[in-house]
C-alpha atoms as a PDB file:
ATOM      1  CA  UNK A   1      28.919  17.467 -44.616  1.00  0.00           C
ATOM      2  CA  UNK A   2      28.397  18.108 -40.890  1.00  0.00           C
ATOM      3  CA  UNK A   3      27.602  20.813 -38.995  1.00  0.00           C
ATOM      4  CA  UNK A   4      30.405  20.178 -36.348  1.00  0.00           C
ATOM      5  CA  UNK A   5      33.432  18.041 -35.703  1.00  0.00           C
ATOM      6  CA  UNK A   6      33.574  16.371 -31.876  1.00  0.00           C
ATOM      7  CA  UNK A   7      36.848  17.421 -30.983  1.00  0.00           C
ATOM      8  CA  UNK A   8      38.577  14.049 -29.466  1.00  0.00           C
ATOM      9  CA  UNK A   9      39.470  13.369 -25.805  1.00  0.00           C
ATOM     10  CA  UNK A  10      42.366  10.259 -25.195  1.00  0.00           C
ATOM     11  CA  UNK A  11      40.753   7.901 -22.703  1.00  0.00           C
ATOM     12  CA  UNK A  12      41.755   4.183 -23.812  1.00  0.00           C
ATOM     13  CA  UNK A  13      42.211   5.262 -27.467  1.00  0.00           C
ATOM     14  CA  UNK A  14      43.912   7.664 -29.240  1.00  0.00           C
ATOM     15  CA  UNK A  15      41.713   8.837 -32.297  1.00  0.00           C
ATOM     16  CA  UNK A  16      38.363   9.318 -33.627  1.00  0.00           C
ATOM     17  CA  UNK A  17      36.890  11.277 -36.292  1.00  0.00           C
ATOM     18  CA  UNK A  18      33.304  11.995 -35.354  1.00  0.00           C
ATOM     19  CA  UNK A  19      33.725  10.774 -31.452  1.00  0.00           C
ATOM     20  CA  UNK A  20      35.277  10.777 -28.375  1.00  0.00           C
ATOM     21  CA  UNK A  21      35.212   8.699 -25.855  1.00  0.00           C
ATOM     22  CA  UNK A  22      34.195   9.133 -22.129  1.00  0.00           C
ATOM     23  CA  UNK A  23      34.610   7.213 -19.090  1.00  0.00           C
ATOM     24  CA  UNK A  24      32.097   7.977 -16.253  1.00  0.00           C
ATOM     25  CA  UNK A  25      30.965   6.230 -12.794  1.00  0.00           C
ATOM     26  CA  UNK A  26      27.291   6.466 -12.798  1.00  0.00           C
ATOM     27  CA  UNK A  27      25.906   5.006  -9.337  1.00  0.00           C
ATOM     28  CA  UNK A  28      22.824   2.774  -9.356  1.00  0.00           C
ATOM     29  CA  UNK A  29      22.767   2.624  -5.745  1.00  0.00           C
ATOM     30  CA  UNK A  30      24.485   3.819  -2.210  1.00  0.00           C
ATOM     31  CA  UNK A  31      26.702   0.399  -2.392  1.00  0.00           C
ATOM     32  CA  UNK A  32      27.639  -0.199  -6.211  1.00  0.00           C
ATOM     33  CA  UNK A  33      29.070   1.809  -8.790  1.00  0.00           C
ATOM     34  CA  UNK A  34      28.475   0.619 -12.794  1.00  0.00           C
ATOM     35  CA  UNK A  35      31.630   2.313 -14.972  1.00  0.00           C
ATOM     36  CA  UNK A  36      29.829   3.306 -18.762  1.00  0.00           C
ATOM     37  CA  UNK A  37      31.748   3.903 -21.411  1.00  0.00           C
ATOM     38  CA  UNK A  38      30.304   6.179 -23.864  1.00  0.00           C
ATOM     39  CA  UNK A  39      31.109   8.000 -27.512  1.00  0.00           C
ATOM     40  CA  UNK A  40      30.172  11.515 -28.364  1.00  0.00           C
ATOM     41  CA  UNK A  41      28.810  11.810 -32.143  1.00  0.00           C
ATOM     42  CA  UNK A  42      27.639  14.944 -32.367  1.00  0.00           C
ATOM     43  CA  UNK A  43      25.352  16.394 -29.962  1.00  0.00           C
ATOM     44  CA  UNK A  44      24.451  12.957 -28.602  1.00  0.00           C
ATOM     45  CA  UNK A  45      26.201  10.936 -26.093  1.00  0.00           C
ATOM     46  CA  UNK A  46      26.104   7.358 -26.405  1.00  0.00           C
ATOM     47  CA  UNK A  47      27.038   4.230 -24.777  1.00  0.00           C
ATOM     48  CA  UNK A  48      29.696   1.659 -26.232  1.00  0.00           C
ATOM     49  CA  UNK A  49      28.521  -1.354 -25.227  1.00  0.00           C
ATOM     50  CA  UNK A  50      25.232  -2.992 -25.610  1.00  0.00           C
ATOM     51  CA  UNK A  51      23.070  -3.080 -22.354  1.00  0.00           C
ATOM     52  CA  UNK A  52      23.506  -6.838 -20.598  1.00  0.00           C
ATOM     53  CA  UNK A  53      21.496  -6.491 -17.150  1.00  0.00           C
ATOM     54  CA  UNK A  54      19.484  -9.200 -16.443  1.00  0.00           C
ATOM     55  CA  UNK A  55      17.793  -7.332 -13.455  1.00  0.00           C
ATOM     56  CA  UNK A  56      15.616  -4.228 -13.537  1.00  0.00           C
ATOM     57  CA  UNK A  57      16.470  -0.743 -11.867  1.00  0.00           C
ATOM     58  CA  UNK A  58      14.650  -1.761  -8.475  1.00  0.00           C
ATOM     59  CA  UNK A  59      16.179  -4.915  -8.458  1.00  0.00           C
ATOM     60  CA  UNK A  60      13.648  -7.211  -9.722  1.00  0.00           C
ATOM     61  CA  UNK A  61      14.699 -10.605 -12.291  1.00  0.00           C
ATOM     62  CA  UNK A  62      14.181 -10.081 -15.864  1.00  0.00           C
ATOM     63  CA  UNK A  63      13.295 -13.540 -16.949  1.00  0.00           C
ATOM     64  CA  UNK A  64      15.578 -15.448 -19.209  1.00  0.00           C
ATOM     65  CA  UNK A  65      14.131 -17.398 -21.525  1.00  0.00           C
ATOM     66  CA  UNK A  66      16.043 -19.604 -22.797  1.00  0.00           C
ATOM     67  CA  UNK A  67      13.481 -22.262 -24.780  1.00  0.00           C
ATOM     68  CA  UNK A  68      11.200 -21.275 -27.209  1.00  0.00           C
ATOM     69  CA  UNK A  69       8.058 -22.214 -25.495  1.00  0.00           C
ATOM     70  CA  UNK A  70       9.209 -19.712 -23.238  1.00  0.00           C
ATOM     71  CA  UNK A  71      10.452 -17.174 -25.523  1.00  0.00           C
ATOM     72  CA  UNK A  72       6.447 -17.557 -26.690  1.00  0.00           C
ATOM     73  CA  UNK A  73       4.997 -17.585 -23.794  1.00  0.00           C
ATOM     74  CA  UNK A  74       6.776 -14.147 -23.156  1.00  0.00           C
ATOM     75  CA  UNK A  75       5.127 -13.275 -26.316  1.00  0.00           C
ATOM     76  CA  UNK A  76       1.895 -14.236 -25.840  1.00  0.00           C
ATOM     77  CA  UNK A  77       1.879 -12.590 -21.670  1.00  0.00           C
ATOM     78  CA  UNK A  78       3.193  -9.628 -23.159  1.00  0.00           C
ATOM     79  CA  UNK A  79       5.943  -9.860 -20.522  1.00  0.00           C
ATOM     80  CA  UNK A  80       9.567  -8.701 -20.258  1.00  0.00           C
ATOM     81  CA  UNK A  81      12.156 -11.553 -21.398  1.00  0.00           C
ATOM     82  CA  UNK A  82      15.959 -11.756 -22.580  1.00  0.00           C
ATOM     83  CA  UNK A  83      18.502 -14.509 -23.809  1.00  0.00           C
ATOM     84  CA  UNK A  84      22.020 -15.136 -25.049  1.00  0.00           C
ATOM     85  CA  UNK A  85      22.014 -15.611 -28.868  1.00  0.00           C
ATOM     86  CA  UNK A  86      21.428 -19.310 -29.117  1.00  0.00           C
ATOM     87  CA  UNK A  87      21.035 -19.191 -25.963  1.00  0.00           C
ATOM     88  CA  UNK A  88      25.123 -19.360 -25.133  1.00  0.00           C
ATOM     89  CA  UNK A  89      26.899 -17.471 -22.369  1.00  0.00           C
ATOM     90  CA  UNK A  90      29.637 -16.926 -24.609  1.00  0.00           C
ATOM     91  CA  UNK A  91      27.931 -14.788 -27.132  1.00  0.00           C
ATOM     92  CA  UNK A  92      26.974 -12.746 -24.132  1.00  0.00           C
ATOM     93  CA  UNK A  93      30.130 -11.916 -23.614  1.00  0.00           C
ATOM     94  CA  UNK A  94      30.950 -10.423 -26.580  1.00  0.00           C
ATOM     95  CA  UNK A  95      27.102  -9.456 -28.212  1.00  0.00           C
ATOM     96  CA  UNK A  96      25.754  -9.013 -24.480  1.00  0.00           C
ATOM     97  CA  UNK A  97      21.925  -9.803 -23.991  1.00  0.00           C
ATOM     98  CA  UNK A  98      19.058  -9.351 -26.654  1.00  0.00           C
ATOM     99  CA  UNK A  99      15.490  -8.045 -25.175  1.00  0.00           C
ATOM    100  CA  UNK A 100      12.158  -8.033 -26.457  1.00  0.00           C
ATOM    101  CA  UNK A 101      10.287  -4.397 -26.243  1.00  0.00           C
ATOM    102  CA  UNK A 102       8.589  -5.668 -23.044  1.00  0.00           C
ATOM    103  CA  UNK A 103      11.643  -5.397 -20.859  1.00  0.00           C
ATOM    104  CA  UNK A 104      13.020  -2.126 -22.529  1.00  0.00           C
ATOM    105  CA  UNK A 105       9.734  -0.147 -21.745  1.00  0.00           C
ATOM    106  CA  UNK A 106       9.019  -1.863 -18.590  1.00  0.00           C
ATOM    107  CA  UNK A 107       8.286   0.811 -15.728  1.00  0.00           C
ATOM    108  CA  UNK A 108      10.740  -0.850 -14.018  1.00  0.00           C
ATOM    109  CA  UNK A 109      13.497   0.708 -15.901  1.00  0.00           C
ATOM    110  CA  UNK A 110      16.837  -1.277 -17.139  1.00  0.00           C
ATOM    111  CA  UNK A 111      18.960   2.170 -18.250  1.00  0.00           C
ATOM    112  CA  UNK A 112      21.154   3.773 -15.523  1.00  0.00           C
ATOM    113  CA  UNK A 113      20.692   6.505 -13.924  1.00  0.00           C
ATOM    114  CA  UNK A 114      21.187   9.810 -15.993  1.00  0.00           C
ATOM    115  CA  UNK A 115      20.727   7.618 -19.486  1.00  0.00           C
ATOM    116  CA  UNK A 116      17.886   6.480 -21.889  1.00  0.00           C
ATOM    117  CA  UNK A 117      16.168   4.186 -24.179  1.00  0.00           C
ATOM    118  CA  UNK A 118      16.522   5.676 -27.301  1.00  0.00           C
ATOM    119  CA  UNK A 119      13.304   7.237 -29.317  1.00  0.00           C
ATOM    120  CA  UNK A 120      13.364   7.455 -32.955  1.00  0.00           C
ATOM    121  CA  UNK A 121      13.667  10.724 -33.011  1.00  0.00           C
ATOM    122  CA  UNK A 122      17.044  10.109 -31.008  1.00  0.00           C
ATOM    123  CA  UNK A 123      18.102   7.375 -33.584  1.00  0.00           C
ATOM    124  CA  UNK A 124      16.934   9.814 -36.632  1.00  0.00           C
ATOM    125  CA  UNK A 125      19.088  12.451 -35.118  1.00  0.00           C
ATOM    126  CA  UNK A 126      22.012  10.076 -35.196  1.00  0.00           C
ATOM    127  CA  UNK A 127      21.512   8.931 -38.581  1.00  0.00           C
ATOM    128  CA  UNK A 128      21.036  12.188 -40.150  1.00  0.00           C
ATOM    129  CA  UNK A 129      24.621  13.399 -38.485  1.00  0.00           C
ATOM    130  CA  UNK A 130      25.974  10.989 -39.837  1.00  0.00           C
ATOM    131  CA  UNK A 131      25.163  11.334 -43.596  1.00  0.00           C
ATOM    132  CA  UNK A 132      23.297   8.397 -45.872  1.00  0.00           C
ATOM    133  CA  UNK A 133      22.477   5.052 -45.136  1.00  0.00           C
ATOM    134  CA  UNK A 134      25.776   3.148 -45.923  1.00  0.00           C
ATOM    135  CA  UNK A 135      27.647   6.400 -44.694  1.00  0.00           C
ATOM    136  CA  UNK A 136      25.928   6.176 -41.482  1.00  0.00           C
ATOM    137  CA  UNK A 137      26.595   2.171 -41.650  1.00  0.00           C
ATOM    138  CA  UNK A 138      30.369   2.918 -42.206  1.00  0.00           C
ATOM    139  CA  UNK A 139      30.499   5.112 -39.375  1.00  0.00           C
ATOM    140  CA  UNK A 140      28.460   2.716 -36.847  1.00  0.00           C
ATOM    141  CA  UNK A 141      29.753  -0.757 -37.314  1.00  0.00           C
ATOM    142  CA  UNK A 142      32.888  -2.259 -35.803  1.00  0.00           C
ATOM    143  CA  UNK A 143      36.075   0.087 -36.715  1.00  0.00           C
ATOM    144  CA  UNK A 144      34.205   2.645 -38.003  1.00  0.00           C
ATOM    145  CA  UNK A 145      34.458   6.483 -37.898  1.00  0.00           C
ATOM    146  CA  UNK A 146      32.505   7.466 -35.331  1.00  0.00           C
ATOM    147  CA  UNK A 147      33.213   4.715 -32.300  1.00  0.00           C
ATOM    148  CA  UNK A 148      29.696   3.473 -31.688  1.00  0.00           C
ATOM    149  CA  UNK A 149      31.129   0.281 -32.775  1.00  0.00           C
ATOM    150  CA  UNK A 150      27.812  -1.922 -33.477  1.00  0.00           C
ATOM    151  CA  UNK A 151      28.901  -5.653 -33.627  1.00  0.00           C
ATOM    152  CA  UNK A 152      26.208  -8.209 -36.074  1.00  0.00           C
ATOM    153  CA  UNK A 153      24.656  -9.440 -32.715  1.00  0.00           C
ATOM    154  CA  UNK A 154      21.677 -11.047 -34.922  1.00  0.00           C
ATOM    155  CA  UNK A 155      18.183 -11.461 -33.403  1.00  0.00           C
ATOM    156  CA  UNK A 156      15.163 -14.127 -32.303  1.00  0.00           C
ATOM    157  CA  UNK A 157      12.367 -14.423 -33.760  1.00  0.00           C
ATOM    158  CA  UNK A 158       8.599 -14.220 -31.786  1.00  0.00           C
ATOM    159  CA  UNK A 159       8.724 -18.011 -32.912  1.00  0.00           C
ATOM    160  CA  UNK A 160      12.190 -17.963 -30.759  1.00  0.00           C
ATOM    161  CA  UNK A 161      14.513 -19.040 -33.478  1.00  0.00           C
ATOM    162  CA  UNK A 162      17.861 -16.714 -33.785  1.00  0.00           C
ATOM    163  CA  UNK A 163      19.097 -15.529 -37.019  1.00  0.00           C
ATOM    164  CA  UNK A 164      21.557 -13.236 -38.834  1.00  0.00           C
ATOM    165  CA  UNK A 165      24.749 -13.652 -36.182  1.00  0.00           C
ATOM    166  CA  UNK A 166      27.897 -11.809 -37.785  1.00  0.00           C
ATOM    167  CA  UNK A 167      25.070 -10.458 -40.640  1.00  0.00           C
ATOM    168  CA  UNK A 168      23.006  -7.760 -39.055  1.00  0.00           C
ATOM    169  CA  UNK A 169      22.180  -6.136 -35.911  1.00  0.00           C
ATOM    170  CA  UNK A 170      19.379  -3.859 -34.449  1.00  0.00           C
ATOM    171  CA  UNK A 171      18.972  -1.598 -31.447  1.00  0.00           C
ATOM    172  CA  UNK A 172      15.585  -0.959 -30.027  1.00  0.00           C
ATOM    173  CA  UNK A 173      13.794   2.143 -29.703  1.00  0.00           C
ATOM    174  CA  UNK A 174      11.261   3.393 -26.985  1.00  0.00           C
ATOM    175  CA  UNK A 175       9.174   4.275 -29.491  1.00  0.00           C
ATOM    176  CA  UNK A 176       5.734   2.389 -30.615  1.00  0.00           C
ATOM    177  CA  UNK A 177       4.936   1.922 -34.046  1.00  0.00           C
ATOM    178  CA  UNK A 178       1.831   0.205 -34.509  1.00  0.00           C
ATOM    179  CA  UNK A 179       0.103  -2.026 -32.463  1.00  0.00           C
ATOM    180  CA  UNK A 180       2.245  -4.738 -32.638  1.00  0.00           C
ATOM    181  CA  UNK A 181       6.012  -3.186 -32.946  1.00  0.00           C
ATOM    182  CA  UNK A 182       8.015  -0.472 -32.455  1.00  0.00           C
ATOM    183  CA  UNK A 183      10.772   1.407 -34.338  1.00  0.00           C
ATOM    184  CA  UNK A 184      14.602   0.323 -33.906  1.00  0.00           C
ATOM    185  CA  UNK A 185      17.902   1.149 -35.434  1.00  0.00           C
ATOM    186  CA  UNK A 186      18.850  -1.402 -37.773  1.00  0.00           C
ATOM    187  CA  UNK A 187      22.258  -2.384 -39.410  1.00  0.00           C
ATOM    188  CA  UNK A 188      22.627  -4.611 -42.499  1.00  0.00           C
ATOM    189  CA  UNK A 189      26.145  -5.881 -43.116  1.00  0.00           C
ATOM    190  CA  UNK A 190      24.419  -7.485 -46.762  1.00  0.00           C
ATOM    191  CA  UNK A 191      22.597  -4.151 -47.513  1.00  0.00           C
ATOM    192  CA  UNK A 192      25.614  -2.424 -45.979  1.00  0.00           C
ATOM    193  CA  UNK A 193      23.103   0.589 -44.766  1.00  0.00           C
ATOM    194  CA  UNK A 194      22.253   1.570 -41.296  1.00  0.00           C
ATOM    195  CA  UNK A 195      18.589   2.676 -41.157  1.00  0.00           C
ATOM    196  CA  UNK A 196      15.410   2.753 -38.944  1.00  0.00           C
ATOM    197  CA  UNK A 197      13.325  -0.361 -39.087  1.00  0.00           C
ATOM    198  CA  UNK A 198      10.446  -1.632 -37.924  1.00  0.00           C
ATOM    199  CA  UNK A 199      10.627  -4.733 -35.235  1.00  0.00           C
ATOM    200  CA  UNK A 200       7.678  -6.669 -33.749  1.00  0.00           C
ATOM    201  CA  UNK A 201       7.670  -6.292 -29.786  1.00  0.00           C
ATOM    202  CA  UNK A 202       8.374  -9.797 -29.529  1.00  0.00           C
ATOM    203  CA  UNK A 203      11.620  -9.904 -31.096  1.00  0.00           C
ATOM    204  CA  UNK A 204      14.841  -9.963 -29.397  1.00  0.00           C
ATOM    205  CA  UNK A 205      17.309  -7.402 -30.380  1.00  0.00           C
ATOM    206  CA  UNK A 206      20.245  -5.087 -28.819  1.00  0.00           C
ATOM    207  CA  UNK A 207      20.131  -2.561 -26.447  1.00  0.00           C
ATOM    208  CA  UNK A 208      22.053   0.726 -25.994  1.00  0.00           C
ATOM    209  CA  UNK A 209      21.085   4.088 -24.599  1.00  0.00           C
ATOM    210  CA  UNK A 210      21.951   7.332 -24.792  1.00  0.00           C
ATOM    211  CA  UNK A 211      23.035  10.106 -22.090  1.00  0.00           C
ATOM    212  CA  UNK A 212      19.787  12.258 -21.050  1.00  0.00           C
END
């Protein structure tokens, strides 16, 4: 079915079929060093953890918004936010942050050095390696074939109300579709297909980028 078969490299694991995983020190600045670990699915390089920065590249404060006025009022300002699902550390820890589009596209930058927000194009590439929508869902969710291993980190609404935890996931693109949203990855554990979906700018969803 595909064009090529990423030959696999032992890092902390010992097998893939369409990835391999990497292990790289990418500096952000002269005094601190950020280690990313990434998977290879075909010609794309991608990171293995969702982003969870709460600070831009330059060193300015994302906001947190952790009530839904503000959540809204993030909305409304058109301004860069992010939160914990429910608004809990501890889903942080394993889900890590979820962004509206304002803080992914901000000038300011929140991807390392050398790495990017996703387009669609990038995500379409993916998905189309990867074979059909619930092929490409078998491959990308947790345990699956190709190690991007996407955990159901749910969403919030513009309203600010989270839903879907341990149901569905989505990864944002850099890419504007419409007015009022922008195109995203999108992975249904009740639909059991990974596809690309639409998202208003004011939702919160995942982040992870891919290697320039």
């Amino acid at each position: 079915m595909f064009a090529s078969i990423t030959i696999c490299t032992i890092v902390f694991v010992s097998a893939c079929n369409w990835g391999s995983k990497k292990n790289e020190n990418n500096s952000e600045s002269e005094d601190q060093e950020v280690q990313i670990e990434s998977i290879e699915i075909g010609e794309q390089e991608w990171m293995l953890n969702n982003i969870s920065t709460d600070t831009f590249n330059n060193g300015d404060i994302i906001p947190e918004a952790k009530t839904e006025a503000e959540w809204i009022k993030a909305k409304n300002n058109q301004t860069a936010a992010w939160c914990y699902y429910e608004n809990k550390s501890k889903n942080g820890d394993k889900y890590g942050k979820l962004y509206n589009w304002y803080a992914v596209t901000d000038d300011r930058g929140i991807a390392p050095k050398d790495w990017h927000i996703p387009t669609e194009k990038d995500v379409k590439k993916l998905l189309e390696y990867l074979g059909d929508d619930n092929e490409a869902f078998n491959a990308l969710i947790e345990d699956g074939d190709s190690g991007f291993e996407a955990l159901y980190s749910g969403w919030r609404r513009g309203s600010g109300v989270f839903a879907d935890l341990d149901n569905f996931c989505a990864f944002w693109t850099s890419t504007e579709n419409g007015e009022y949203g922008a195109w995203s990855l999108d992975i249904d554990k009740g639909n059991r297909n990974a596809v690309i979906g639409y998202s208003r700018k004011e939702f919160g969803i995942s982040v992870r980028c891919i290697k320039d």
